[in-house]
C-alpha atoms as a PDB file:
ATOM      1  CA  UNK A   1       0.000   0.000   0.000  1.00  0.00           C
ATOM      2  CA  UNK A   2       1.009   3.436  -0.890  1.00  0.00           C
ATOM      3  CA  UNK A   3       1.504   6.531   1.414  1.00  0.00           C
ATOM      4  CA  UNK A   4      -1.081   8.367  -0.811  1.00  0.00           C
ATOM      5  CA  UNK A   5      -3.709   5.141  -0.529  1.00  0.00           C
ATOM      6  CA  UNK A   6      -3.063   5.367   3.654  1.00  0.00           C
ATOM      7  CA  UNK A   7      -3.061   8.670   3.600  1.00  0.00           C
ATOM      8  CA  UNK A   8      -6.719   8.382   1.957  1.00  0.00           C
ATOM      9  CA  UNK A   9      -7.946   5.559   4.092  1.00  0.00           C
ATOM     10  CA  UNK A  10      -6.837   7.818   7.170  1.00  0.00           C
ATOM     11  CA  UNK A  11      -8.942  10.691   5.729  1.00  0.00           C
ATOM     12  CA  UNK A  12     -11.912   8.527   4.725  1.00  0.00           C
ATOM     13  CA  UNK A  13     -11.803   7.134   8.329  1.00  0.00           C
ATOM     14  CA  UNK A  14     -11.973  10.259  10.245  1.00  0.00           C
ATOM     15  CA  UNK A  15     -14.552  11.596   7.948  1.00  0.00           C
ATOM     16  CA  UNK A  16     -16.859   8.903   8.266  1.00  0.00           C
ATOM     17  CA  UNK A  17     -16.293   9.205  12.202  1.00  0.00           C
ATOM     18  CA  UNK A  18     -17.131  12.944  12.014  1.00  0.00           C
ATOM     19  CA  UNK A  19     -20.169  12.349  10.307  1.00  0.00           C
ATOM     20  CA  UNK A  20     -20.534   9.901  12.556  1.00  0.00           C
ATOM     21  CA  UNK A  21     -20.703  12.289  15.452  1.00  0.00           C
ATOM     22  CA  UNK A  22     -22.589  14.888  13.678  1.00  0.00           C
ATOM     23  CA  UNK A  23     -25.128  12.747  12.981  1.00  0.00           C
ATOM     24  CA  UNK A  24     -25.259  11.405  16.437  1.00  0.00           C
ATOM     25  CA  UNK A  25     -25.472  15.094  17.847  1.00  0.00           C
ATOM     26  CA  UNK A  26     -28.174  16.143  15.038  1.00  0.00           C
ATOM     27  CA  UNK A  27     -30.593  13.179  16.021  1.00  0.00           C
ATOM     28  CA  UNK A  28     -30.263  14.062  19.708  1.00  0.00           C
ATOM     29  CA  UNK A  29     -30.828  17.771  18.808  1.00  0.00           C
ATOM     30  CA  UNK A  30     -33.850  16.302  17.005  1.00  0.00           C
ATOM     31  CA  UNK A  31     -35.036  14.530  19.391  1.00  0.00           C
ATOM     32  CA  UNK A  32     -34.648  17.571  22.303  1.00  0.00           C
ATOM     33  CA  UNK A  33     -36.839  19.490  19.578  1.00  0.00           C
ATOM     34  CA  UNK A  34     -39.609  17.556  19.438  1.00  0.00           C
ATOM     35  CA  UNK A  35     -39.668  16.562  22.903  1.00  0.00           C
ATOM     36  CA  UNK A  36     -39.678  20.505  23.445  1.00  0.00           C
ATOM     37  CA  UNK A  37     -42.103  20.555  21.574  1.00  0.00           C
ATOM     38  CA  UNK A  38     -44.541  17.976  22.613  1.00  0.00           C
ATOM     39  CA  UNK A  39     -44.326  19.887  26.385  1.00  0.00           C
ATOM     40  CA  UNK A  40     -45.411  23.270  24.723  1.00  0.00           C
ATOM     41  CA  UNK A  41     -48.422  21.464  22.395  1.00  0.00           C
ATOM     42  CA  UNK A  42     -49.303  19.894  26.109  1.00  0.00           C
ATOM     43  CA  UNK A  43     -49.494  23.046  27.684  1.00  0.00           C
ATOM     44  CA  UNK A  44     -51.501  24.806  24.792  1.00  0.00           C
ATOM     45  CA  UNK A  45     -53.874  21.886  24.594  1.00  0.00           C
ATOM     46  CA  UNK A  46     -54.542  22.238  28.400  1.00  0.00           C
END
């Protein structure tokens, strides 16, 4: 294997964990949203 084909795999690798992460963070993020906003429809519907 060449330097150039590690040096790819390396970059693939920590881009797939960053999106990883991302994702990870944007579902939680989601999820804190909509929870949010269940409480508030809750409260209006009251």
């Amino acid at each position: 294997m060449s330097t150039t084909d590690k040096v790819k795999e390396d970059a693939q690798k920590a881009w797939n964990r960053t999106k990883e992460t991302t994702e990870k963070a944007w579902n939680r993020t989601k999820e804190a949203a909509q929870q949010a906003g269940d409480a508030v429809s809750e409260k209006v519907s009251e």
